[in-house]
Protein backbone atom coordinates (compact mmCIF):
# COMPACT_ATOMS: atom_id res chain seq x y z
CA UNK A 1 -6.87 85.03 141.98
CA UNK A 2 -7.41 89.28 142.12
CA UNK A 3 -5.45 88.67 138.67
CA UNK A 4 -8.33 86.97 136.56
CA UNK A 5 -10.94 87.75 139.04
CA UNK A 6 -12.93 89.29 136.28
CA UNK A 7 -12.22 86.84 134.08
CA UNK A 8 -14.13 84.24 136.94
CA UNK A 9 -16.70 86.05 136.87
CA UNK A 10 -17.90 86.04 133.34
CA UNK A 11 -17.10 83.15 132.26
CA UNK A 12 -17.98 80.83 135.65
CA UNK A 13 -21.83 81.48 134.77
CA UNK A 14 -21.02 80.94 130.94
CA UNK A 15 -18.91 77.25 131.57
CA UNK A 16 -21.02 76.15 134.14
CA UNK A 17 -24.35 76.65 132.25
CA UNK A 18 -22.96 73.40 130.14
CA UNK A 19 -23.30 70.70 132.90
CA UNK A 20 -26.85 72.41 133.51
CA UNK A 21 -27.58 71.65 130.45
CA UNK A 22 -26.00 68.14 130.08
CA UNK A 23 -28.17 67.43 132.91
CA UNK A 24 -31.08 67.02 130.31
CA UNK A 25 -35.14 67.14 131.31
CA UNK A 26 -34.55 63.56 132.73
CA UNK A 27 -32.96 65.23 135.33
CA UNK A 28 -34.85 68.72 136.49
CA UNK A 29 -33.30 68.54 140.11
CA UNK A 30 -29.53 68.13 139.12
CA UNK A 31 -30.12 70.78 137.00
CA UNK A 32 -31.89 73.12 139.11
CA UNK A 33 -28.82 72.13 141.75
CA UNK A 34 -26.24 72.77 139.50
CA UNK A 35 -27.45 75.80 138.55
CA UNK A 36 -27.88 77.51 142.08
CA UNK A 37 -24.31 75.89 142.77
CA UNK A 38 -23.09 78.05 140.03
CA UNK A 39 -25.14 80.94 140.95
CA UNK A 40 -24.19 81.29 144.43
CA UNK A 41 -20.37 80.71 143.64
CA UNK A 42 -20.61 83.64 140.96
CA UNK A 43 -22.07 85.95 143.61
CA UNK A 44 -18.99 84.73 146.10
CA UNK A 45 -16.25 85.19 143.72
CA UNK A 46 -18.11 89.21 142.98
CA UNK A 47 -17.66 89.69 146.67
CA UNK A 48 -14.13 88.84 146.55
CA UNK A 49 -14.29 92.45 144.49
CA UNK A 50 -14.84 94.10 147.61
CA UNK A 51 -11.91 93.22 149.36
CA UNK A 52 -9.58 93.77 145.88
CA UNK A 53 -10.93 96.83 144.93
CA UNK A 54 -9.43 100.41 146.55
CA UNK A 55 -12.70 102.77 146.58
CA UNK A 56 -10.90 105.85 147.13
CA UNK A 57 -8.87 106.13 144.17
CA UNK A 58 -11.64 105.80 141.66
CA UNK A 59 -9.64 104.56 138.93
CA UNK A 60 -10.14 101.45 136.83
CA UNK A 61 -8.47 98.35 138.44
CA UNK A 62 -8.42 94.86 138.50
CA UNK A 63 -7.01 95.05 134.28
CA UNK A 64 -6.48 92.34 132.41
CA UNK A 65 -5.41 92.44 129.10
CA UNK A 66 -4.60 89.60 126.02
CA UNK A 67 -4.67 90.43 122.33
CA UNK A 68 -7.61 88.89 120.98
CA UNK A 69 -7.29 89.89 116.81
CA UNK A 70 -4.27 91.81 116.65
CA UNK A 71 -4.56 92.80 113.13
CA UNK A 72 -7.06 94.70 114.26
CA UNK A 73 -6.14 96.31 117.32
CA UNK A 74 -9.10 93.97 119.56
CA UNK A 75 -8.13 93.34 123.03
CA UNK A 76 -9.75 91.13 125.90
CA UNK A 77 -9.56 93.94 127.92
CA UNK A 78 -11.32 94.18 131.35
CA UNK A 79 -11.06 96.41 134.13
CA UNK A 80 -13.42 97.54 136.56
CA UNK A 81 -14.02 101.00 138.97
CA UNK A 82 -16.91 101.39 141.96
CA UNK A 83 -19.52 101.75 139.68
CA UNK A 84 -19.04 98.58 137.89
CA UNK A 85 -18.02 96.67 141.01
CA UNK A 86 -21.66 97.92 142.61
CA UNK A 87 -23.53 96.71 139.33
CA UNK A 88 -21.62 93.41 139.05
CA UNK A 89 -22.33 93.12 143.07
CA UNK A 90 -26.52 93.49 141.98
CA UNK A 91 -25.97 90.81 139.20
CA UNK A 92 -24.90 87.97 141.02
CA UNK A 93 -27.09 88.71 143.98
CA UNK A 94 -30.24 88.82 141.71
CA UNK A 95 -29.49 85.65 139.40
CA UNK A 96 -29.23 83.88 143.27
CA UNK A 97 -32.83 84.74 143.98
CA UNK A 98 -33.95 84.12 140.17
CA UNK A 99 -32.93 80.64 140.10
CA UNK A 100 -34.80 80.09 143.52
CA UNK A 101 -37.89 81.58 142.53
CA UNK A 102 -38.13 79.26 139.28
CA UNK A 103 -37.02 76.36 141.20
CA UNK A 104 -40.47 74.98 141.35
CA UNK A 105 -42.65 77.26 138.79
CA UNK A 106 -40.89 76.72 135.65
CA UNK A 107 -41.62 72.72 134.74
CA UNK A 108 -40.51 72.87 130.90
CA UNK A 109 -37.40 72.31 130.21
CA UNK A 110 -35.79 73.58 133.50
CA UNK A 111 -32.30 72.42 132.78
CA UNK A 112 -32.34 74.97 129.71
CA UNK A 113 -33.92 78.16 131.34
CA UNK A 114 -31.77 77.78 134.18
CA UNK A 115 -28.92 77.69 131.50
CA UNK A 116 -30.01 80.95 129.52
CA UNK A 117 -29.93 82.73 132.82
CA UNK A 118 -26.64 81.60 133.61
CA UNK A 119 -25.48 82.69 130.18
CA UNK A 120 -27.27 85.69 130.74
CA UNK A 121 -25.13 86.20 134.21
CA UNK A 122 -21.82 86.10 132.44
CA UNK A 123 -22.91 88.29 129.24
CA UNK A 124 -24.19 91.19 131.66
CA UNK A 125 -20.56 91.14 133.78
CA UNK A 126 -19.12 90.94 131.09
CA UNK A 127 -20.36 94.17 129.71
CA UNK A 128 -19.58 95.57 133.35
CA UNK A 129 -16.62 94.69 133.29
CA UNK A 130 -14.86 95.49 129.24
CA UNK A 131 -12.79 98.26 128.62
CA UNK A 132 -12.03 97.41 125.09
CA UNK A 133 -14.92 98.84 122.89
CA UNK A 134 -15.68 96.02 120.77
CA UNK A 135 -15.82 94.09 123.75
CA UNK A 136 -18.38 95.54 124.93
CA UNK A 137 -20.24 95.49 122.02
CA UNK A 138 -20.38 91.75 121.91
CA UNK A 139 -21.33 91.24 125.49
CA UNK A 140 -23.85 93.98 125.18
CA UNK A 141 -25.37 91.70 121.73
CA UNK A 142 -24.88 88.64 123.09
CA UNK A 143 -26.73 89.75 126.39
CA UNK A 144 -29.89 89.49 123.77
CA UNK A 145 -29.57 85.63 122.56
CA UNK A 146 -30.71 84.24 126.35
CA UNK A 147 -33.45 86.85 126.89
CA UNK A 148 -34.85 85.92 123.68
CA UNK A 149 -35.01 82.36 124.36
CA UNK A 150 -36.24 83.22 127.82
CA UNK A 151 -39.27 84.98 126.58
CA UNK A 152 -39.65 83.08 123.41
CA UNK A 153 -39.64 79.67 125.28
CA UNK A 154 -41.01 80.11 128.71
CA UNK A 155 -43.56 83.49 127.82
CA UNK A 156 -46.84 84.02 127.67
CA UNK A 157 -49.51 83.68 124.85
CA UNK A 158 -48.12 86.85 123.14
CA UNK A 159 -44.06 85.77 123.68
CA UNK A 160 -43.46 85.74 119.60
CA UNK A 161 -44.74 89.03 119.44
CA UNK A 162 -42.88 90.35 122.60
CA UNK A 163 -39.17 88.81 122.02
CA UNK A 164 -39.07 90.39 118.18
CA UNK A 165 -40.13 93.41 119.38
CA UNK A 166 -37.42 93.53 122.17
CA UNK A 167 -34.45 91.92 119.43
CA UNK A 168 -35.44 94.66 116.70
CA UNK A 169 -35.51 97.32 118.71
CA UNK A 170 -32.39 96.65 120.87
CA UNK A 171 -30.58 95.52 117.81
CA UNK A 172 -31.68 98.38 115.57
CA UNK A 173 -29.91 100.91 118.40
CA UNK A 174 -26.89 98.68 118.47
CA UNK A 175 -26.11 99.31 114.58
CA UNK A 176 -25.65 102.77 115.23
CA UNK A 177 -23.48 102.48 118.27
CA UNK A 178 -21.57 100.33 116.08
CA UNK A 179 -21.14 102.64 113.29
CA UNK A 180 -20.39 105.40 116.11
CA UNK A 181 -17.38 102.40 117.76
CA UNK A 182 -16.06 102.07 114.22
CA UNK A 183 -15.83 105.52 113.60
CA UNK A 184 -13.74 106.01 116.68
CA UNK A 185 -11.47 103.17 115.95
CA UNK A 186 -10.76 104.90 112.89
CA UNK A 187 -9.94 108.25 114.67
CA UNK A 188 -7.45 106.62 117.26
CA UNK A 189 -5.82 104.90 114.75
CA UNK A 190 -6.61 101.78 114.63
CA UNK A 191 -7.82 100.84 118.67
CA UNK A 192 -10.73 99.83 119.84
CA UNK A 193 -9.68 100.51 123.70
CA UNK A 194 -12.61 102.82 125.73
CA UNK A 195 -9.37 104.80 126.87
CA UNK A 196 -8.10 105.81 123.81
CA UNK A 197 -11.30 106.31 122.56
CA UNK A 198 -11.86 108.97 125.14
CA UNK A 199 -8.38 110.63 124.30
CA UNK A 200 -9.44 111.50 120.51
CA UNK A 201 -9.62 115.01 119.48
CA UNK A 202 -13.38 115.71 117.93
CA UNK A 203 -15.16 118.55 116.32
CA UNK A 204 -18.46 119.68 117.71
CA UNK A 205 -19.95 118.31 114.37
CA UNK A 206 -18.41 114.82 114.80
CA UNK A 207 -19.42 114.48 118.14
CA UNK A 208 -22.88 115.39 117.32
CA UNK A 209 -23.30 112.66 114.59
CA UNK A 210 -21.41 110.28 117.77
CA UNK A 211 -23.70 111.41 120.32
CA UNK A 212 -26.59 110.03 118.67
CA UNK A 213 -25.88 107.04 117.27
CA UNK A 214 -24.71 106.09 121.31
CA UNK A 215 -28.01 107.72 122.31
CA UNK A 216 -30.24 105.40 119.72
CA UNK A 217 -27.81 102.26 121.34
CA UNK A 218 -28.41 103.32 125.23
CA UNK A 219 -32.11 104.89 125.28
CA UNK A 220 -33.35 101.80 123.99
CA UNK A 221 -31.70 99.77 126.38
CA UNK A 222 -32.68 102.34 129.01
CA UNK A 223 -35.23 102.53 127.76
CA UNK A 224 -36.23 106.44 127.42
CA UNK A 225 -39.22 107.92 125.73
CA UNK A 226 -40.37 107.52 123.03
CA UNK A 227 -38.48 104.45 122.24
CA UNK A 228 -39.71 102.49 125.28
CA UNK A 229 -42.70 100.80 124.10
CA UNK A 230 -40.90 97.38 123.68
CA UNK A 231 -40.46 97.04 127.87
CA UNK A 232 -44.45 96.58 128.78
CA UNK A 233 -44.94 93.95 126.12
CA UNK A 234 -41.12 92.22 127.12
CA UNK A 235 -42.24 92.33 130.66
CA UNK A 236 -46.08 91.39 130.30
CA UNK A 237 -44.75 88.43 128.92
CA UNK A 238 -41.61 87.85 129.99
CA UNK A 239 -41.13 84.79 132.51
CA UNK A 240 -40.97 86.08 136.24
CA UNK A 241 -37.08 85.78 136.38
CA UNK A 242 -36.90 87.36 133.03
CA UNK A 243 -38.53 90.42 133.65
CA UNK A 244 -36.75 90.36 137.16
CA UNK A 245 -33.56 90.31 135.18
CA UNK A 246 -34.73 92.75 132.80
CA UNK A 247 -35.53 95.62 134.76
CA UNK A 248 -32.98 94.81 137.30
CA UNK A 249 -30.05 94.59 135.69
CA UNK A 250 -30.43 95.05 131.83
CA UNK A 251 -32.55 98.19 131.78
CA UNK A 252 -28.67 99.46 134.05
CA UNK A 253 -27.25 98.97 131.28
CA UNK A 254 -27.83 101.55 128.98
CA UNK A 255 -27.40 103.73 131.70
CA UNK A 256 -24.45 102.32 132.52
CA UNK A 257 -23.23 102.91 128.40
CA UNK A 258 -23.90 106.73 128.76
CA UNK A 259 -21.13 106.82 131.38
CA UNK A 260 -18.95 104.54 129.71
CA UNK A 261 -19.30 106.16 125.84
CA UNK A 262 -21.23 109.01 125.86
CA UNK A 263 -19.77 111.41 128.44
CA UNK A 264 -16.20 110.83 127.97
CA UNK A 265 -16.25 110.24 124.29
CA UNK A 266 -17.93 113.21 123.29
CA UNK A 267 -18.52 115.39 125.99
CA UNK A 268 -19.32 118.61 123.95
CA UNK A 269 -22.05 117.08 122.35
CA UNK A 270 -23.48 116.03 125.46
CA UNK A 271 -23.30 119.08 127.22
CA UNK A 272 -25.17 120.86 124.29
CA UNK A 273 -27.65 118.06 124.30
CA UNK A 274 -28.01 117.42 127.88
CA UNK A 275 -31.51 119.89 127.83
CA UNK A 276 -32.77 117.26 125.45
CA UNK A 277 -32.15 114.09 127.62
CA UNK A 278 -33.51 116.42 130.36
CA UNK A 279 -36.46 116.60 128.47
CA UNK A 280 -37.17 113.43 127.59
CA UNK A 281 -35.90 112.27 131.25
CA UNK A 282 -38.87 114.78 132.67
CA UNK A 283 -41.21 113.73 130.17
CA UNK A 284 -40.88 109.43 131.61
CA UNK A 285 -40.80 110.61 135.01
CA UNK A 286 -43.99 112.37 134.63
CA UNK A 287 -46.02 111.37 131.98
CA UNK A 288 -45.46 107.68 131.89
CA UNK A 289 -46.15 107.65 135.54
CA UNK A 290 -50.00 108.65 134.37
CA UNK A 291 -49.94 105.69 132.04
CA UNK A 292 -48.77 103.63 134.56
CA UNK A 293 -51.87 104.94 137.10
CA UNK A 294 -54.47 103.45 134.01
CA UNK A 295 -52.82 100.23 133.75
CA UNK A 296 -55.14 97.18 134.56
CA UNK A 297 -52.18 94.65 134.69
CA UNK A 298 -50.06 94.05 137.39
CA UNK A 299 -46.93 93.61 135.24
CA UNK A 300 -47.81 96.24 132.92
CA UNK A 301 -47.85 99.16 135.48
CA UNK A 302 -44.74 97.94 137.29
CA UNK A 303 -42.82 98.03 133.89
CA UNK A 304 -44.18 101.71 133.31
CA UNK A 305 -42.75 102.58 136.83
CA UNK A 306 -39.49 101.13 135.87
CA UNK A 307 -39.50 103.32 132.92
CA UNK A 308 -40.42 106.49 134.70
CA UNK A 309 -37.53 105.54 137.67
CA UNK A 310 -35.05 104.88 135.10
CA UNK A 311 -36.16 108.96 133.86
CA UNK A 312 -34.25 109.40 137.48
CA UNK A 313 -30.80 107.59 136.47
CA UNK A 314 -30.84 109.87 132.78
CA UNK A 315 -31.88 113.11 134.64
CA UNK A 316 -29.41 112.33 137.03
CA UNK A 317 -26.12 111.79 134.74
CA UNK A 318 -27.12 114.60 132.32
CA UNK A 319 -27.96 117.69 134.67
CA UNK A 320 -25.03 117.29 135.77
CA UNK A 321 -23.44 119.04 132.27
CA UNK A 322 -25.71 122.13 133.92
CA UNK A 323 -24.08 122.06 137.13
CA UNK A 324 -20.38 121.75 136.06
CA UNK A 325 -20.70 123.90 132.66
CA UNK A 326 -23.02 126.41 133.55
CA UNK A 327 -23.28 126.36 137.55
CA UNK A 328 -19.82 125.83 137.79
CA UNK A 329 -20.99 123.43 141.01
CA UNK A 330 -19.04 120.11 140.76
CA UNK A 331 -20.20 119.22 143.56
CA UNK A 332 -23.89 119.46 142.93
CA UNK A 333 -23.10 117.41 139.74
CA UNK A 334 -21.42 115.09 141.88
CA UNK A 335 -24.41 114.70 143.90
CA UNK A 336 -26.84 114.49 140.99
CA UNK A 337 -24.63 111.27 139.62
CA UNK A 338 -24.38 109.60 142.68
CA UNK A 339 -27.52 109.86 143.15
CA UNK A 340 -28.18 108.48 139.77
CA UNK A 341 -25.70 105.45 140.09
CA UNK A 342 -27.55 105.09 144.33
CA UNK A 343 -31.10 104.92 141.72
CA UNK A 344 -29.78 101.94 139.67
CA UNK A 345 -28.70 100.07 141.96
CA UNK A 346 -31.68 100.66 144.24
CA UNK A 347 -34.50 100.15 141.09
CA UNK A 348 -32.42 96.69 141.06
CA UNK A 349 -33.76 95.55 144.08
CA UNK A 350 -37.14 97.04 144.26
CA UNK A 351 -38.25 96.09 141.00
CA UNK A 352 -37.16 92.87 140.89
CA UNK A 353 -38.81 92.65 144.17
CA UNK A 354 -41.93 93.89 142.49
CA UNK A 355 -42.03 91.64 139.48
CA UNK A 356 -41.48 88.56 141.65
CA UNK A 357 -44.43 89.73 144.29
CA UNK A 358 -46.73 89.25 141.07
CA UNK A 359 -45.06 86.37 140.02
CA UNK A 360 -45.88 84.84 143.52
CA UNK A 361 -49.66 85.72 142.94
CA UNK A 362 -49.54 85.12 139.24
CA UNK A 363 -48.30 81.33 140.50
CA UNK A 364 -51.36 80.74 142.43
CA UNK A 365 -54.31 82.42 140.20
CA UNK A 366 -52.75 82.62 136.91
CA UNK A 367 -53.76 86.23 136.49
CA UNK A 368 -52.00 89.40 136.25
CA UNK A 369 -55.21 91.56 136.51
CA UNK A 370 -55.77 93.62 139.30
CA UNK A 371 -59.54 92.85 139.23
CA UNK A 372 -59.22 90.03 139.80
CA UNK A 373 -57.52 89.99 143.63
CA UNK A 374 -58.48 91.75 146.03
CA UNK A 375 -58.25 90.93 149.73
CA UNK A 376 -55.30 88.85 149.63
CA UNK A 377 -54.10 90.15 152.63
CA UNK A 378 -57.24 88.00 153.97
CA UNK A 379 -55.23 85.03 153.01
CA UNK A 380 -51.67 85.64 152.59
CA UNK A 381 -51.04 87.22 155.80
CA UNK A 382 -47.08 86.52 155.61
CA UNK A 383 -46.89 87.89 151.59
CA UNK A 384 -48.55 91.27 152.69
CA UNK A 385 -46.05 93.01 154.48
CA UNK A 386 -43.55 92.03 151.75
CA UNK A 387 -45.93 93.58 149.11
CA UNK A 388 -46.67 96.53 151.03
CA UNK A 389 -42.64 97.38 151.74
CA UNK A 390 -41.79 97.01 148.41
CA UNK A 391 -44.79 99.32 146.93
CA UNK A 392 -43.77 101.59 149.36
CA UNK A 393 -40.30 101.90 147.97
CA UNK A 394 -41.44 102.01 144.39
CA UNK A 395 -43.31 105.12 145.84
CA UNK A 396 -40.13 106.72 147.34
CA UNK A 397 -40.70 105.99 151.33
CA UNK A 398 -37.54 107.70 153.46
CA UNK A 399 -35.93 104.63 155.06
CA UNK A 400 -36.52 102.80 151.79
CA UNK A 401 -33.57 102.68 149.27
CA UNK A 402 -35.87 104.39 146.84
CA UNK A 403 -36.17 107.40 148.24
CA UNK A 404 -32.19 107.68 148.96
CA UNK A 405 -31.13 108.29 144.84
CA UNK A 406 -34.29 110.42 144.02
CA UNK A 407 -33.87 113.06 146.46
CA UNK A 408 -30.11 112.81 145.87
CA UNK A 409 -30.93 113.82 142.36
CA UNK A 410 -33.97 116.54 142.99
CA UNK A 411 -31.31 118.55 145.74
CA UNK A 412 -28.77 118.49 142.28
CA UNK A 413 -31.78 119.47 140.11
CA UNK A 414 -32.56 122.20 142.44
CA UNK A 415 -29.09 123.87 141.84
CA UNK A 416 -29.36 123.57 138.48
CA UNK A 417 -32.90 124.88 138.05
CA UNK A 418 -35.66 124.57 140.71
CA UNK A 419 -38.37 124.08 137.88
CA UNK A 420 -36.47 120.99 136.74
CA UNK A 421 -36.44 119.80 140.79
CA UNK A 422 -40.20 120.82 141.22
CA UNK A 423 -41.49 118.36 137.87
CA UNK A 424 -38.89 115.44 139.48
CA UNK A 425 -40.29 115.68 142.46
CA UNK A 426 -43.86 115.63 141.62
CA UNK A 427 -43.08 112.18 140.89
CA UNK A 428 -43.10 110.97 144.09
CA UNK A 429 -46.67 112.09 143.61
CA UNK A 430 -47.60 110.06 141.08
CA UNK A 431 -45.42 106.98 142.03
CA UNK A 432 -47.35 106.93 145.11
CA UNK A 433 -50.38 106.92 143.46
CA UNK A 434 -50.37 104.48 141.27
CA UNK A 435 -48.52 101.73 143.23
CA UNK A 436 -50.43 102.37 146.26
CA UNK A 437 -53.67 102.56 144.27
CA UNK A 438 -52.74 99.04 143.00
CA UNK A 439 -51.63 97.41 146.18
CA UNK A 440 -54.89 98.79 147.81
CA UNK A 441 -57.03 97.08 144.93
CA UNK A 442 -54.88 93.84 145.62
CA UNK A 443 -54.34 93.43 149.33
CA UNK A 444 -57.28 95.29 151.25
CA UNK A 445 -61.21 94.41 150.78
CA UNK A 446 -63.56 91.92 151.17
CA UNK A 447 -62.75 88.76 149.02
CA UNK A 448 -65.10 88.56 145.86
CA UNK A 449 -63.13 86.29 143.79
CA UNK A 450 -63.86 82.96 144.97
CA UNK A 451 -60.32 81.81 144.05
CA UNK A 452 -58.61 84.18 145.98
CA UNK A 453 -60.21 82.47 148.75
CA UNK A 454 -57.92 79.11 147.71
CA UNK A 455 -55.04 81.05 147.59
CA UNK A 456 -52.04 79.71 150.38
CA UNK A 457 -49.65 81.83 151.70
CA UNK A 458 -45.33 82.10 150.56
CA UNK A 459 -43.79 79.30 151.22
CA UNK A 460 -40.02 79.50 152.43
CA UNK A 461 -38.58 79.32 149.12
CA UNK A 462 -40.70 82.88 148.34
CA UNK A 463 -40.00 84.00 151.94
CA UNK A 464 -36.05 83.51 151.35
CA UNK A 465 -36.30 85.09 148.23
CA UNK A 466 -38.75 88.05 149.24
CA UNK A 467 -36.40 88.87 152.24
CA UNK A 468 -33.35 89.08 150.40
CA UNK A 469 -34.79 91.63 148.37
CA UNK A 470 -36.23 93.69 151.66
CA UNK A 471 -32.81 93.73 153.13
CA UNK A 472 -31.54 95.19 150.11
CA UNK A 473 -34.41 98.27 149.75
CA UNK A 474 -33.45 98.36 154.05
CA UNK A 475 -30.11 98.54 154.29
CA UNK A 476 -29.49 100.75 151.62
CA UNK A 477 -32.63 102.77 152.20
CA UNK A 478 -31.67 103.15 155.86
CA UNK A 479 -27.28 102.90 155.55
CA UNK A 480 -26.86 104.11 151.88
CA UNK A 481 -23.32 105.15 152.95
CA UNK A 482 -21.36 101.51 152.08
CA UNK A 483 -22.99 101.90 148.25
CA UNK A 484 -22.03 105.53 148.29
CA UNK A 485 -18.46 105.10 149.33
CA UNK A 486 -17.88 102.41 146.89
CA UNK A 487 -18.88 104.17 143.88
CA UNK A 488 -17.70 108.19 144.97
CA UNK A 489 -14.25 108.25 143.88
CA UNK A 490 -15.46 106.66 140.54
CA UNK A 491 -18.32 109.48 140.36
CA UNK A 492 -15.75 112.33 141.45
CA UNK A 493 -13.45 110.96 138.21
CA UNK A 494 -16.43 111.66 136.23
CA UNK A 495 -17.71 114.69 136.96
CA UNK A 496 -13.79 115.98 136.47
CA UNK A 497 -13.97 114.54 132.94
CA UNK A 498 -17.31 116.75 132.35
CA UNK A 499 -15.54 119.77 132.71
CA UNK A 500 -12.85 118.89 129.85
CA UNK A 501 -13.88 120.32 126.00
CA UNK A 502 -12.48 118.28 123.28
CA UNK A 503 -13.41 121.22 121.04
C-alpha cells in the first residue's frame, strides 16, 4: 500500500465526499456518518506514514510518479519528507474533530458542508504532498472552491462580503506565483518538477522578479502584513470548522510554499530579502498583537493572534539566511526552522482549539462579543479549564506546545541579532495580554447577562473534541521531541540548501 499511500490520502477524502453527498438532506445522519467514516479512515491511512517514512534521512520519499500531459512536461508527482508527513499528520487529525463539532450545530444542508470539508481534506494533502509544480498549483487553487462555499453557505450575515474578499485576495497572489512557475518551466526546459526547478541556474535579477511574485502567492496565504486584512473578516464569519480549518491548516500553507519554492528556487534573492520578511515578520508579531488587545469580538482577536503567531513561522524560516550567510551558524539556523516548522504545527492545535472554544459559547448565546459573557465559569464548570489551557498556550505557557517553537526561534534570533530576539520575545508580552485579558472578561465575574445564566455546560461530543485538542498543546508542549525528530533531517536538508548561491 506504502506505494500509493499518498495517493489514499488525497483522493479517499475527495471520492468519499460523493456518497456524503448522495446521502441528500433527507438523510442528515447517514451523511454526518459517512462523513466521520471517511474522516477517521483518512487520519488512519496518514498514520500509516509514520511507520513508512525513514526520519533520519530527510529526503523526499514515498514518490509516485505518472505522466499526466506529456506534451507538456506535467507529472502526478508526489513525494513527501518529515515536514510534510507532520502537516499531513495535523490535517487528518483536525478534519476528525471538525466533523464532530458540526455534527449537531450545522442543520442546513449537512450532507454538503460535511462534503466541502472532505474535499477540502484531500485538496490540502494534496498540496502537502506534490512535487510537480503545477501540481501544486492546482491543489493550492482548488483548496479555495470548498472554503468559499463553506463561508458563502454556512457564514454569517456578512459571508458575501467575507468569501470575495478571501477568493480575490488569495487568487490575486496565485497569478503571480503562476507567472513566477511558468517562468521556471521555461528555464528548465520544459519541466514543471519542484526538483528541477531548484537545479536552474538564475541571475540575482531573475530571482528577484521570482522572489516576489512567490512572496505575493505565500504572504497572502500566510497571511503577513499588510496583506492580511482578509483573515479577521474570513474568520468572523467563517463557520466554526471553517475558521478551525483555516487557521489550522491553510494559514501552514503559505508557510509551507516558502520552503517548498522560495528558498530553494531562488535562494539569493531570499537571502538579500530575508531583512524584509524580518521586518514585516516583527512588525505582525508586535503590532498586530496591539490590535488584537482592542478587539471586542471573540473571533476577531483570536484571528489577529493567529496572524501575529504565524509572524513566528516567517521570522523563523527567514533569519535563518542571517545565521548561515552571515553567522556562518547552521546550527542556529537549524534551530530557528525547527522551531518554525514545531510553531505550525503547534498554532494547528491551539487555534483550532481556540476557534472551537467560541464556537461552543457562540452555540449557546449566539454572540461573539466579549461583553456579553462574563462568568461562565459560574456555569460551565467542565468548559473552563479547557478555555483557560488553551488561552494559556496562545500566550506561550512552558509545558504548553506554544511556548516550545517560539523560544526555539527567539534562542536562533538571539544569534543572529539580540534586538531581533528582544522585539520576538516581547510578544509573549502582549500575547498574554490580550488572551488572558479576554478569558478574564469571559470566564471570571459575577453573571450580569441573564442568558449566561441559561447557559449548560460541554456535552461529550465538545468534551471529546476539546480533549483531543489539549493532548495535542500537552504532549507536544511537554514531549516536543517525537515532532522534532520527525521533521530534523528534513530541516538539516534545508538549511544545507541555504548555504548554496545560484549566482
Amino acid at each position: 500500500m506504502s506505494n500509493h499511500l499518498l495517493s489514499l490520502l488525497i483522493w479517499l477524502p475527495i471520492i468519499g465526499a460523493i456518497p456524503v453527498l448522495l446521502a441528500g438532506s433527507g438523510r442528515p445522519g447517514v451523511a454526518r456518518w459517512l462523513a466521520l467514516l471517511v474522516a477517521v479512515a483518512t487520519f488512519a491511512a496518514s498514520l500509516a506514514l509514520l511507520p513508512a517514512y525513514d526520519a533520519s534521512t530527510g529526503t523526499m520519499q514515498l514518490t509516485e510518479t505518472f505522466s499526466w500531459i506529456p506534451s507538456l512536461g506535467i507529472n502526478y508527482s508526489l513525494a513527501v519528507d518529515g515536514i510534510s508527513v507532520a502537516l499531513i499528520l495535523l490535517t487528518s487529525f483536525v478534519q476528525i474533530l471538525v466533523i464532530v463539532g458540526a455534527w449537531e450545530v450545522v442543520q442546513n444542508r449537512p450532507h454538503q458542508y460535511m462534503a466541502a470539508m472532505l474535499v477540502l481534506e484531500g485538496c490540502m494533502i494534496g498540496v502537502f504532498c506534490a512535487t510537480d509544480a503545477l501540481l501544486f498549483y492546482v491543489f493550492f487553487e482548488a483548496m479555495l472552491i470548498p472554503m468559499f462555499v463553506i463561508i458563502g453557505i454556512w457564514g454569517g450575515p456578512r459571508r458575501v462580503y467575507a468569501t470575495l474578499k478571501f477568493f480575490i485576495y488569495t487568487f490575486f497572489g496565485s497569478i503571480f506565483m503562476l507567472i513566477g512557475l511558468i517562468y521556471l518551466y521555461h528555464k528548465t526546459g520544459g519541466s514543471f518538477a519542484m526538483a528541477d526547478m531548484a537545479k536552474v541556474s538564475l541571475t540575482m535579477t531573475e530571482q528577484s522578479w521570482l522572489f516576489f511574485a512567490f512572496l505575493l502567492g505565500f504572504a497572502i496565504k500566510v497571511p503577513m502584513v499588510p496583506v492580511h486584512t482578509w483573515l479577521p473578516d474570513a474568520h468572523v464569519e467563517a463557520p466554526t470548522g471553517g475558521s478551525v480549518v483555516l487557521a489550522a491548516v491553510m494559514l501552514k500553507i503559505g508557510g509551507y510554499g516558502f520552503l517548498r519554492f522560495s528558498l530553494p528556487m531562488v535562494p539569493d534573492a531570499s537571502e538579500h530579502f530575508a531583512w524584509l520578511i524580518i521586518v514585516l515578520s516583527l512588525i505582525a508579531v508586535c503590532y498586530i498583537g496591539y490590535v488584537a488587545l482592542v478587539q471586542g469580538d471573540m473571533k476577531k482577536l483570536v484571528a489577529y493572534s493567529s496572524i501575529a503567531h504565524m509572524g513566528f513561522v516567517t521570522l523563523g524560516i527567514f533569519i535563518a539566511f542571517m545565521l548561515v550567510r552571515e553567522a556562518h551558524n547552521p546550527d542556529a539556523a537549524r534551530l530557528g526552522m525547527q522551531g518554525a516548522m514545531v510553531q505550525m504545527i503547534s498554532h494547528g492545535f491551539i487555534s483550532g482549539a481556540m476557534f472551537s472554544c467560541i464556537g461552543v459559547l457562540y452555540d449557546r448565546l449566539h454572540s461573539r462579543q466579549i461583553k456579553d459573557y462574563g462568568g461562565v465559569i459560574n456555569v460551565m464548570p467542565i468548559f473552563a479549564p479547557f478555555y483557560v489551557l488553551f488561552a494559556m498556550a496562545n500566550s506561550g505557557l512552558p509545558g504548553t506546545s506554544g511556548f516550545v517553537g517560539e523560544f526555539m526561534v527567539i534562542l536562533a534570533a538571539f544569534s543572529a541579532n539580540p534586538w531581533i530576539a528582544l522585539f520576538a520575545a516581547f510578544t509573549l508580552i502582549i500575547g498574554a495580554a490580550y488572551t488572558l485579558w479576554m478569558v478574564k472578561r469571559v470566564l471570571w465575574g459575577d453573571i450580569t447577562n441573564p442568558h449566561v445564566k441559561e447557559l449548560t455546560d460541554v456535552n461529550g461530543r465538545e468534551i471529546f473534541m476539546l480533549s483531543a485538542f489539549a493532548a495535542g498543546v500537552l504532549v507536544f508542549g511537554i514531549w516536543p521531541e517525537p515532532l522534532v525528530h520527525l521533521m530534523d533531517a528534513s530541516v538539516a536538508r534545508l538549511v544545507e540548501q541555504l548555504a548554496i548561491t545560484k549566482v
